[in-house]
Structures are given as C-alpha cells and as structure tokens.
N, C-alpha and C. Protein backbone atom coordinates (compact mmCIF):
# COMPACT_ATOMS: atom_id res chain seq x y z
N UNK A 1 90.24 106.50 104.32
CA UNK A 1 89.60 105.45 103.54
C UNK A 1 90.63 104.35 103.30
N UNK A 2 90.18 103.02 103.54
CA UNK A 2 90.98 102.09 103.17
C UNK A 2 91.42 101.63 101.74
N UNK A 3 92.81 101.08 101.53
CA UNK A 3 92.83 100.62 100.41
C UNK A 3 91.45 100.08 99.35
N UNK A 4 91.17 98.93 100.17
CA UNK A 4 89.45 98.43 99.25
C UNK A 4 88.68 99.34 99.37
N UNK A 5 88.33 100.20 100.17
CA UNK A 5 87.23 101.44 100.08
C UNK A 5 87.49 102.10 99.02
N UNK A 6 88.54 102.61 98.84
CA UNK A 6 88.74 103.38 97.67
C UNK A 6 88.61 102.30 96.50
N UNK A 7 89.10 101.87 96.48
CA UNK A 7 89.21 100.82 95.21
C UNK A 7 87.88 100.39 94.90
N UNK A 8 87.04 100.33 96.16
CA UNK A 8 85.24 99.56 95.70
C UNK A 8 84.47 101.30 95.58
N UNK A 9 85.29 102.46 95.70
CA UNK A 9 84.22 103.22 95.27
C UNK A 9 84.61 103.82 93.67
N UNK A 10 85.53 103.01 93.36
CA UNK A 10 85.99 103.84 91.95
C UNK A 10 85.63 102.01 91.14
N UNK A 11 85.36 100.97 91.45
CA UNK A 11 84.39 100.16 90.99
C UNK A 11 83.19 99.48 91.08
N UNK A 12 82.42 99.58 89.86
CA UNK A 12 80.93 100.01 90.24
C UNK A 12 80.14 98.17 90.26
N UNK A 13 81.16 96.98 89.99
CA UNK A 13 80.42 96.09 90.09
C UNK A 13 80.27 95.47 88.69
N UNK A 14 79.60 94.36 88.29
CA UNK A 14 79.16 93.71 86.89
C UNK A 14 78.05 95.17 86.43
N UNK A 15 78.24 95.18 85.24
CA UNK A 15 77.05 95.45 84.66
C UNK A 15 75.86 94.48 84.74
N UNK A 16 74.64 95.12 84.86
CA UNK A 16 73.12 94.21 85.27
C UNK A 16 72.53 94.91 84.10
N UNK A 17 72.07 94.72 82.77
CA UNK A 17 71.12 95.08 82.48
C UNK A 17 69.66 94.32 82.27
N UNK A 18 68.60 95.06 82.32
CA UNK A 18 67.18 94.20 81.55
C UNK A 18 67.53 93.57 80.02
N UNK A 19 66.98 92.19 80.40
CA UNK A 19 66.66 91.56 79.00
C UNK A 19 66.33 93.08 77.95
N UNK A 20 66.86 92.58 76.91
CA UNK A 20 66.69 93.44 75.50
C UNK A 20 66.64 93.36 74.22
N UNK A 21 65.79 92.74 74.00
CA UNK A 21 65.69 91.64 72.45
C UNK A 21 66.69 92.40 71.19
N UNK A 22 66.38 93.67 71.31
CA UNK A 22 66.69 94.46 69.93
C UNK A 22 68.36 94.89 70.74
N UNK A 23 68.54 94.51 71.51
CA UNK A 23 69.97 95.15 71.89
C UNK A 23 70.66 93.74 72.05
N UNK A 24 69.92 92.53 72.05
CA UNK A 24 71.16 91.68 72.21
C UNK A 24 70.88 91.22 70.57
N UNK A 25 70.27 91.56 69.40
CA UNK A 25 70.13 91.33 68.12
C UNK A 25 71.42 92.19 67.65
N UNK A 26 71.38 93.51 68.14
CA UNK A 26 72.44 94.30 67.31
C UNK A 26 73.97 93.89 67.91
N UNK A 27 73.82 92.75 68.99
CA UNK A 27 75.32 92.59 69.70
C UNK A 27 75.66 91.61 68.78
N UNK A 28 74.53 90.80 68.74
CA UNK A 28 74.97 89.36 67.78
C UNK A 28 75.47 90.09 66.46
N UNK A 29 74.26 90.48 65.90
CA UNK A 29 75.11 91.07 64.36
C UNK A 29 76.49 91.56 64.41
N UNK A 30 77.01 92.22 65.40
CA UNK A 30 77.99 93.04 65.12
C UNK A 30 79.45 92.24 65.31
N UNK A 31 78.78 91.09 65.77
CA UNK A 31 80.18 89.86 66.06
C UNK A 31 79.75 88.40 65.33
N UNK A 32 79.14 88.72 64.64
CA UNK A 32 78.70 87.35 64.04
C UNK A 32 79.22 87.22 62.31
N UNK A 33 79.90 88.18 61.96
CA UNK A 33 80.85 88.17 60.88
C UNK A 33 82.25 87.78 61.54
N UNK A 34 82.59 87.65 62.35
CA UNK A 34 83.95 87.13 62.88
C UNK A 34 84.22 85.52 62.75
N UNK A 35 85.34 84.90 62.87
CA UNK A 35 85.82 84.14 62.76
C UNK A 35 85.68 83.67 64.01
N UNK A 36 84.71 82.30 64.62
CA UNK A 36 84.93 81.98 65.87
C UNK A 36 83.30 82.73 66.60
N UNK A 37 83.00 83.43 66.44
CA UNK A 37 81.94 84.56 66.46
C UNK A 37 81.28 84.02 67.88
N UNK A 38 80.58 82.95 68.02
CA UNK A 38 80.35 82.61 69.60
C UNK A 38 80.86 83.17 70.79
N UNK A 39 82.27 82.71 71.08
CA UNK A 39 82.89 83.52 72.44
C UNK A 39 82.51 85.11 72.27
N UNK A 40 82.86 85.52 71.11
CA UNK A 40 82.89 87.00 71.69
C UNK A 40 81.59 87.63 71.76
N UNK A 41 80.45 86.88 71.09
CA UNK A 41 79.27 87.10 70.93
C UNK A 41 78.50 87.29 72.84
N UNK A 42 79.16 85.48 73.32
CA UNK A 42 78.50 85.75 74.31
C UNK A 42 79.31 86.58 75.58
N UNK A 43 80.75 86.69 75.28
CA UNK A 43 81.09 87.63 76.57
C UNK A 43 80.40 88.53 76.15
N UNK A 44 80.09 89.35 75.00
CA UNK A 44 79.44 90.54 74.55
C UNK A 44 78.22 90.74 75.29
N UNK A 45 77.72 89.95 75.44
CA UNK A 45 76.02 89.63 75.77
C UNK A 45 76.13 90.12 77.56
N UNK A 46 76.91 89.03 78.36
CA UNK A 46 77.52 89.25 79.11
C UNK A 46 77.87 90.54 79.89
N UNK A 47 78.66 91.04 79.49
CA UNK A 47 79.32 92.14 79.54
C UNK A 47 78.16 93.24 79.29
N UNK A 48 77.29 92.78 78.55
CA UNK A 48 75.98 94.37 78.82
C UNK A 48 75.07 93.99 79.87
N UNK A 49 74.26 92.44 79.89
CA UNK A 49 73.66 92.58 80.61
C UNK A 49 73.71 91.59 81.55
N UNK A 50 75.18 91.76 82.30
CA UNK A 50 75.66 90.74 83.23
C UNK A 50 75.59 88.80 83.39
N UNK A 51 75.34 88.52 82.35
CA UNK A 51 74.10 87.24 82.46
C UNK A 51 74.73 86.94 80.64
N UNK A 52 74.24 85.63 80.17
CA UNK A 52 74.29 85.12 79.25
C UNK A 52 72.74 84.73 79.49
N UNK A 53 71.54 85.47 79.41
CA UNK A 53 70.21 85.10 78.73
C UNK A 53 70.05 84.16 77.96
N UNK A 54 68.94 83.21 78.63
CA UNK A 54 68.11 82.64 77.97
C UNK A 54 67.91 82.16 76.66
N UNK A 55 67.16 84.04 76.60
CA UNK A 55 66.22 83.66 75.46
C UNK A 55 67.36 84.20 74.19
N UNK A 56 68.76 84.47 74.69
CA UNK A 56 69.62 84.85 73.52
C UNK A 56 70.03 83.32 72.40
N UNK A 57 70.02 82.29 73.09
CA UNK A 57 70.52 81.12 73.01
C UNK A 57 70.41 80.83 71.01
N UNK A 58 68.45 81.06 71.07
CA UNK A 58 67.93 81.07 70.20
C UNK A 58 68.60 81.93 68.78
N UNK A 59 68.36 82.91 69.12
CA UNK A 59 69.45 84.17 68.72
C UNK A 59 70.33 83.93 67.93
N UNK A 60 71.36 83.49 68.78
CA UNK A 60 72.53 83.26 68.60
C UNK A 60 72.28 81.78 67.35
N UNK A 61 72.26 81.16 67.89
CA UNK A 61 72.23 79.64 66.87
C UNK A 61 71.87 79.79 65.63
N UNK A 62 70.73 81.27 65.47
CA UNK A 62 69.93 81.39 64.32
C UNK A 62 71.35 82.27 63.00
N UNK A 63 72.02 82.94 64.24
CA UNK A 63 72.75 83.94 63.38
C UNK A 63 74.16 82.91 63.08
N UNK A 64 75.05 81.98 63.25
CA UNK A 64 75.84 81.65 63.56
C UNK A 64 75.67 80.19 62.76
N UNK A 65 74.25 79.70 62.48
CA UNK A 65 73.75 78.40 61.91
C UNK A 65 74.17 77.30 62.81
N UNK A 66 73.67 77.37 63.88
CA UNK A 66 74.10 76.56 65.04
C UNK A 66 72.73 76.00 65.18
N UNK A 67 73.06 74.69 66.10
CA UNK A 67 71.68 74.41 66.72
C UNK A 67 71.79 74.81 68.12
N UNK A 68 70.55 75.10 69.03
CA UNK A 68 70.33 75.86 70.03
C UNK A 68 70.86 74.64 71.29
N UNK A 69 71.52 73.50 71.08
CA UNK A 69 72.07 72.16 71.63
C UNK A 69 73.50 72.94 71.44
N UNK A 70 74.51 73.28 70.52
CA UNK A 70 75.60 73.37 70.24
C UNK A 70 75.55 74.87 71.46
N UNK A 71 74.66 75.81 71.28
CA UNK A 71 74.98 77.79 71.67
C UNK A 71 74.74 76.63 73.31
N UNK A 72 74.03 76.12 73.65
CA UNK A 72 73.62 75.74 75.02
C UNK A 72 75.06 74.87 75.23
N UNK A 73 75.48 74.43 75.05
CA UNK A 73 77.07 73.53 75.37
C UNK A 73 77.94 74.37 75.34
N UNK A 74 78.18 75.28 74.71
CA UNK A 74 79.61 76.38 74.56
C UNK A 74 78.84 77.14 76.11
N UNK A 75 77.46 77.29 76.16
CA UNK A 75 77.48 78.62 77.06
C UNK A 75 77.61 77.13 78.75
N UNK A 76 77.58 76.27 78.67
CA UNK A 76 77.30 75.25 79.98
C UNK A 76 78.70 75.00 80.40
N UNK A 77 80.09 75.03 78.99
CA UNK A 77 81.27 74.21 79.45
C UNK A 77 82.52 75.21 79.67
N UNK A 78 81.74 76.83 79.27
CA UNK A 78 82.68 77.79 79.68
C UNK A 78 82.33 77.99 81.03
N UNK A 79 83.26 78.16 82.54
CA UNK A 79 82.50 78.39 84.00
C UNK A 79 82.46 79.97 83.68
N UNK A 80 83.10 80.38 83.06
CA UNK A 80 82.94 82.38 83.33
C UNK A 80 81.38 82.82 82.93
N UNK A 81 80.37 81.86 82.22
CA UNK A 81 79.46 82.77 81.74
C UNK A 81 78.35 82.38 82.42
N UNK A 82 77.84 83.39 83.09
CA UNK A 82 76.97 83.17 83.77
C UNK A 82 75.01 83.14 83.23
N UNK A 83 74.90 82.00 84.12
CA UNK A 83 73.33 82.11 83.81
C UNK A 83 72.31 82.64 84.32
N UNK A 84 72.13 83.40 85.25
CA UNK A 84 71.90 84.27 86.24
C UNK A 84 72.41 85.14 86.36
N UNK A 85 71.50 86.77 86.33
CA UNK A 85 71.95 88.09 87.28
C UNK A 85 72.90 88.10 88.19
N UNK A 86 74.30 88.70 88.63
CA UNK A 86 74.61 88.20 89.49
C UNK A 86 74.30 89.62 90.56
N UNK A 87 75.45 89.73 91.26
CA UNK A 87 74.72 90.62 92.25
C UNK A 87 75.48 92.00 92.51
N UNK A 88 75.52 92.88 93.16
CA UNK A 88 75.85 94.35 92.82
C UNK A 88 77.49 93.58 92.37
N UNK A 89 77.86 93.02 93.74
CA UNK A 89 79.58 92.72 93.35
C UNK A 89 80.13 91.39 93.05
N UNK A 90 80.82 91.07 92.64
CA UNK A 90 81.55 89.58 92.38
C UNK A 90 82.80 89.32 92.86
N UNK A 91 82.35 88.20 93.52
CA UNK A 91 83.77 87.87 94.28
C UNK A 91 84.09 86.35 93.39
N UNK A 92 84.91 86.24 92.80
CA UNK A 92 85.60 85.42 92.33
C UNK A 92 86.49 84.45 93.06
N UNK A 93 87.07 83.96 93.82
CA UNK A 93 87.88 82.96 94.46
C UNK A 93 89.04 81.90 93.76
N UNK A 94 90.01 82.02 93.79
CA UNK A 94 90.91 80.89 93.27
C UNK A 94 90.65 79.86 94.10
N UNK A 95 90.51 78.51 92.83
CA UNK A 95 90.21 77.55 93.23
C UNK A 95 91.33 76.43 92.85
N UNK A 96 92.63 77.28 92.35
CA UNK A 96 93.39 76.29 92.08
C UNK A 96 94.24 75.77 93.09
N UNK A 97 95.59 74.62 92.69
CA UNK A 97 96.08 74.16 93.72
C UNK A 97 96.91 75.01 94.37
N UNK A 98 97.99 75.92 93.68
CA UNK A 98 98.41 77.10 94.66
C UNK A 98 98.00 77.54 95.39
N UNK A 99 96.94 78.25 95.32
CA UNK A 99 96.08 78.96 96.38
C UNK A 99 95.37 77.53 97.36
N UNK A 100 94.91 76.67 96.91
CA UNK A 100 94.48 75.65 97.91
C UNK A 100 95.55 75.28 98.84
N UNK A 101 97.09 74.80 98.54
CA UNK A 101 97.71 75.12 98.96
C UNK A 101 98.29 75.67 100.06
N UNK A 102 98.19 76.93 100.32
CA UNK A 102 97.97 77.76 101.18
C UNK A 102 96.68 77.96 102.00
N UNK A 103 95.52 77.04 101.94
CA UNK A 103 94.40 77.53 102.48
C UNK A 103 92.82 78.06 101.65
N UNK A 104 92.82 78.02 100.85
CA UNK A 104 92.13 78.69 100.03
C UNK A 104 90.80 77.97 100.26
N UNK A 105 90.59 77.05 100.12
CA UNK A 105 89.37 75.94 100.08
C UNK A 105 88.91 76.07 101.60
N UNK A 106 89.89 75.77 102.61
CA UNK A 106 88.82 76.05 103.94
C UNK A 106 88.15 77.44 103.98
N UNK A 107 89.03 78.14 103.81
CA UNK A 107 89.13 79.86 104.02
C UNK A 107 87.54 80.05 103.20
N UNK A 108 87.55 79.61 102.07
CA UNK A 108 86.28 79.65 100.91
C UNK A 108 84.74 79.05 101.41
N UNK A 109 85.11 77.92 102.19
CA UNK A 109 84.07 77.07 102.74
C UNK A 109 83.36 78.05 103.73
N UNK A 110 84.57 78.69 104.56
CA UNK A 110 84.06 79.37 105.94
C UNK A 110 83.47 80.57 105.49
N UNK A 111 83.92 81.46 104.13
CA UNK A 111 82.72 82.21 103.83
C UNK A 111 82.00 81.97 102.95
N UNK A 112 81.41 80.82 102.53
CA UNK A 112 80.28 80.49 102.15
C UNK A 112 79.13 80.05 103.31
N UNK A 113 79.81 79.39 104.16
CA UNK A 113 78.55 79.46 105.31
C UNK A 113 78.36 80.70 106.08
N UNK A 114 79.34 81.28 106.09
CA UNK A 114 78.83 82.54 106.62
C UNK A 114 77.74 83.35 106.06
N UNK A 115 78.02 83.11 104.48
CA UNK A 115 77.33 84.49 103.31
C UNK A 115 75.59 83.42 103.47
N UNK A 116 76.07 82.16 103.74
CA UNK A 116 74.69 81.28 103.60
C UNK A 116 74.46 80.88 101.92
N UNK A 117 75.46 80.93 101.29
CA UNK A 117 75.49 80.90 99.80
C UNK A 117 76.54 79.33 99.54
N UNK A 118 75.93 79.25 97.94
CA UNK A 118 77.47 78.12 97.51
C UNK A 118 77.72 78.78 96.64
N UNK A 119 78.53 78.08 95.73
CA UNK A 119 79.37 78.22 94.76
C UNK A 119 78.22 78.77 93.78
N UNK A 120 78.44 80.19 93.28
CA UNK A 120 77.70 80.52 92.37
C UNK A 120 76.56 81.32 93.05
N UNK A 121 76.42 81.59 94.19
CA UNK A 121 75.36 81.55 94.45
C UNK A 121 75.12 83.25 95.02
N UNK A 122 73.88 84.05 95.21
CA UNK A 122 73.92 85.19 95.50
C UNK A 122 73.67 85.66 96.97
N UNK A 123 74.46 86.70 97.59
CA UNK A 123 73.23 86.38 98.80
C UNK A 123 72.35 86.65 98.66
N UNK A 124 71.07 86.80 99.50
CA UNK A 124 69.84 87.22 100.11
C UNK A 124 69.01 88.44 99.81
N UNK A 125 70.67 89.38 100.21
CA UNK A 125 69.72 90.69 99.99
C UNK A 125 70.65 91.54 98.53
N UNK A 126 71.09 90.24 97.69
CA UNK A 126 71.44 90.62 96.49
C UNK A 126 72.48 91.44 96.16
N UNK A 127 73.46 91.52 97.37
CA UNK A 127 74.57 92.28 97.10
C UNK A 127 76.25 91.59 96.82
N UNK A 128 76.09 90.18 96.65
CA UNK A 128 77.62 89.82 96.73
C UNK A 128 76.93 88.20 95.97
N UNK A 129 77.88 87.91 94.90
CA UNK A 129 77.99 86.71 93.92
C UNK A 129 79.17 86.05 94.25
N UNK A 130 79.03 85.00 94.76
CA UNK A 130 80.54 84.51 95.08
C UNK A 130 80.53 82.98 93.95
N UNK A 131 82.01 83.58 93.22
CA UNK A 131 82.27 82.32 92.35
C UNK A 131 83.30 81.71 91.95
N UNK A 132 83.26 80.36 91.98
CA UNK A 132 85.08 79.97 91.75
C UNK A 132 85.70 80.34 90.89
N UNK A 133 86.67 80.43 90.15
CA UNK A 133 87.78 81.16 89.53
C UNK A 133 89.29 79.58 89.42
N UNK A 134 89.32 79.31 88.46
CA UNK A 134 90.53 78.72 88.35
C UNK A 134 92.15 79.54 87.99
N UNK A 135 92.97 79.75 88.97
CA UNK A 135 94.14 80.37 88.55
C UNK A 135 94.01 81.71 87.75
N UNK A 136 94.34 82.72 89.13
CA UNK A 136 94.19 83.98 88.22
C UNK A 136 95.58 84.88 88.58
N UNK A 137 97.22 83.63 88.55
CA UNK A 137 98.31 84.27 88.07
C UNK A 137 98.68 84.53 89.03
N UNK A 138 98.09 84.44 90.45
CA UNK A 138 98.96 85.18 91.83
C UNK A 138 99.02 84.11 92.67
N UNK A 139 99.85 83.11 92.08
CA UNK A 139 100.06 82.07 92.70
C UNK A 139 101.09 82.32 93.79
N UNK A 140 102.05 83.15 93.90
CA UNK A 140 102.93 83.66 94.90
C UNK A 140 102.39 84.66 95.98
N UNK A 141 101.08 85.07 95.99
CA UNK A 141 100.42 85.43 96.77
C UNK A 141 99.19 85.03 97.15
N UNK A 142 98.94 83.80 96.97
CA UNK A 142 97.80 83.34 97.49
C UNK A 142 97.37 83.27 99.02
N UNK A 143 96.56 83.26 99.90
CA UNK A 143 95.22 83.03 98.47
C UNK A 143 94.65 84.15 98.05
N UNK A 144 94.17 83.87 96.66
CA UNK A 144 93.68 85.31 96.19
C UNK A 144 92.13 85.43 95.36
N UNK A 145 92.17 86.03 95.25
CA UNK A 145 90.50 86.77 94.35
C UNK A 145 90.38 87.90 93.59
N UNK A 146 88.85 87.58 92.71
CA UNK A 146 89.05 89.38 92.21
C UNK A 146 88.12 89.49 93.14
N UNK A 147 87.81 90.97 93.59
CA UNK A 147 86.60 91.38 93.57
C UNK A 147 86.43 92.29 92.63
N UNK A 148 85.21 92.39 91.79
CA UNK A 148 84.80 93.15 90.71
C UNK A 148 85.69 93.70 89.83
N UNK A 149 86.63 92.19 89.68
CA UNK A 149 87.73 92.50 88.62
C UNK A 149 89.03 92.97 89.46
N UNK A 150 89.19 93.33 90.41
CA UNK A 150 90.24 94.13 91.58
C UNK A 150 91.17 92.78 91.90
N UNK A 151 92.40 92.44 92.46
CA UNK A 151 92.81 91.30 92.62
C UNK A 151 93.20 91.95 93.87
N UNK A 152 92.69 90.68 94.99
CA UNK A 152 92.86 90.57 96.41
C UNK A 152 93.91 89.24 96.29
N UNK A 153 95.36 89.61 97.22
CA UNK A 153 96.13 88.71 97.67
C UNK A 153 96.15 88.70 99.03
N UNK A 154 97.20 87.76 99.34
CA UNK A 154 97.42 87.39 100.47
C UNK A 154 96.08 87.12 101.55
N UNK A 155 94.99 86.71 100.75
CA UNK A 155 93.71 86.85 102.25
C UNK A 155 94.05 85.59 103.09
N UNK A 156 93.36 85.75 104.17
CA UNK A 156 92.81 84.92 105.13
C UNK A 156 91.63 85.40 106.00
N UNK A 157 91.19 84.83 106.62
CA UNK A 157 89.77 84.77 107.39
C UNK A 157 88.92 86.34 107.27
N UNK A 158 90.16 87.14 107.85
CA UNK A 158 89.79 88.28 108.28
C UNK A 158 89.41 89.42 106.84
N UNK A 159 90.68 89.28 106.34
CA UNK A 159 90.93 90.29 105.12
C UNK A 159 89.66 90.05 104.31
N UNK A 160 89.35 88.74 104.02
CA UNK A 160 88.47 87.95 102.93
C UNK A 160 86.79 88.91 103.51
N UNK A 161 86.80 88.55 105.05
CA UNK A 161 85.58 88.79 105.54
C UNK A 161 85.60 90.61 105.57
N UNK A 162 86.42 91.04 105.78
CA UNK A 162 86.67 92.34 105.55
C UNK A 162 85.87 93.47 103.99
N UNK A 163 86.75 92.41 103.00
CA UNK A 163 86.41 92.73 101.55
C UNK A 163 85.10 92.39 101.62
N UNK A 164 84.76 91.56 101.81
CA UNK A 164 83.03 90.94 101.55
C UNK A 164 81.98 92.35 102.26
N UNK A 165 82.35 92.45 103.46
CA UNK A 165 81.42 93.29 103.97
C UNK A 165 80.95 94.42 103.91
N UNK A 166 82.31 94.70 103.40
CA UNK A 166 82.80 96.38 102.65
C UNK A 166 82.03 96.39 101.42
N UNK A 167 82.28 95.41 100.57
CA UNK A 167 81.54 95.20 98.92
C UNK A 167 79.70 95.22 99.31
N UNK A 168 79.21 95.05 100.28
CA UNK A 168 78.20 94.87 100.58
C UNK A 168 77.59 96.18 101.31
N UNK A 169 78.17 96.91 101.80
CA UNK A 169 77.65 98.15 102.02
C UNK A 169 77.53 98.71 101.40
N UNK A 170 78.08 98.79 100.21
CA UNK A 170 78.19 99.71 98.70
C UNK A 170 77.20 99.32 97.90
C-alpha cells in the first residue's frame, strides 16, 4: 500500500451531515456564551455538518443579536466556510505566491480541467471538492495541499493526479 493509500484509508474525509434544526440549536447555545461566539459557532456548525447551512444564518443572528446581513458577511468573507456539501474528500490547493512560484497555478488549472470542476467546485459523481487554500506553511516544499486535512508536498502533474484518483476510489 502506498504512502496516500494508507493515509486515505485511516482518513475518512469532511464530515457530511443532514440539516438538523435541534442539533445546530444546541451547537449555537453551547458557543454563544463565548466571547467572539460567531467563528467558533460557525466552524462548529461546519465541522458537524460539513457546510455552514442556510437556514443556520437565522439562528445564529437570533442567538448572538446580530442581524442575519452581519451572520451572512462573517460567513461570505471567511474562504474556509463553506456553503455547500462538499464531497467525500477535499482537496485544498495552495494558492499562495510560494507555491505559485514553483508552479502551483498551472499545475491547479490542469487539474481542474481535467476533474471538469473550478474553484470550489465538486465533481460529478461527488467524490472530490477541490478548493483554494492560501499558505498552509510548506512554502519550502511546494507545491502543496491538504487532502482531507493530510499535507501533500512537493506535487506536480503526476503526484497531484495520483492523490486525486486514489481519493476518489475511496
């Protein structure tokens, strides 16, 4: 088994859960006595059911005394939180100048037309989320990525297309 084989079978991907009114009520309460209470509210949200929902927006503004304009701007001007399901795996991409640098931006382009996806976008048959990532510290090994949190260095064409395909059989 290859390095990423092992590594993509001991990680299982974003959490996906179903919308859950009474489960994203008890997430808010439980971070909405904090100082700041938003961020952690919505990675919270996040983090259960892959997605920053909708209909949490409301939610949130109500518990926090926000207007549903203010929860909609924090969740639009952070790029990590997503508005959409994403897909079994996440590929993240550095999009900074180090890694561009070295290649990163063509290398990125060429598998996005391949996957038939953009930025953000899922494939087809719902198994791979590919999304930019600003600087994630491995600037001496670029170019790099997570997948599903995992940090891939040194890719190019092959390695990149390698990880992708592998994450997709799983």
């Amino acid at each position: 088994m290859t390095a990423l084989a092992s590594q993509s079978a001991t990680t299982d991907g974003p959490k996906v859960g179903h919308w859950d009114a009474a489960l994203a009520r008890e997430i808010i309460a439980a971070h909405a006595g904090m100082e700041g209470a938003a961020l952690p509210i919505l990675h919270a949200l996040q983090e259960e059911f892959g997605y920053v929902p909708k209909q949490s927006e409301a939610m949130i503004a109500d518990a926090l005394n926000l207007s549903r304009a203010e929860v909609h701007g924090i969740i639009s001007f952070y790029h990590d939180f997503r508005r959409a399901a994403p897909g079994r795996h996440v590929l993240q991409v550095c999009r900074a100048e180090a890694c561009q640098a070295v290649g990163a931006a063509t290398m990125a382009d060429r598998l996005l037309e391949r996957l038939g996806v953009s930025w953000g976008g899922t494939t087809g048959d719902g198994s791979l989320t590919v999304e930019p990532t600003f600087c994630l510290g491995l600037c001496a090994c670029g170019p790099a990525a997570l997948l599903d949190g995992e940090p891939l260095a040194r890719l190019d064409d092959a390695k990149l297309l390698e990880a992708t395909e592998e994450a997709r059989r799983t």
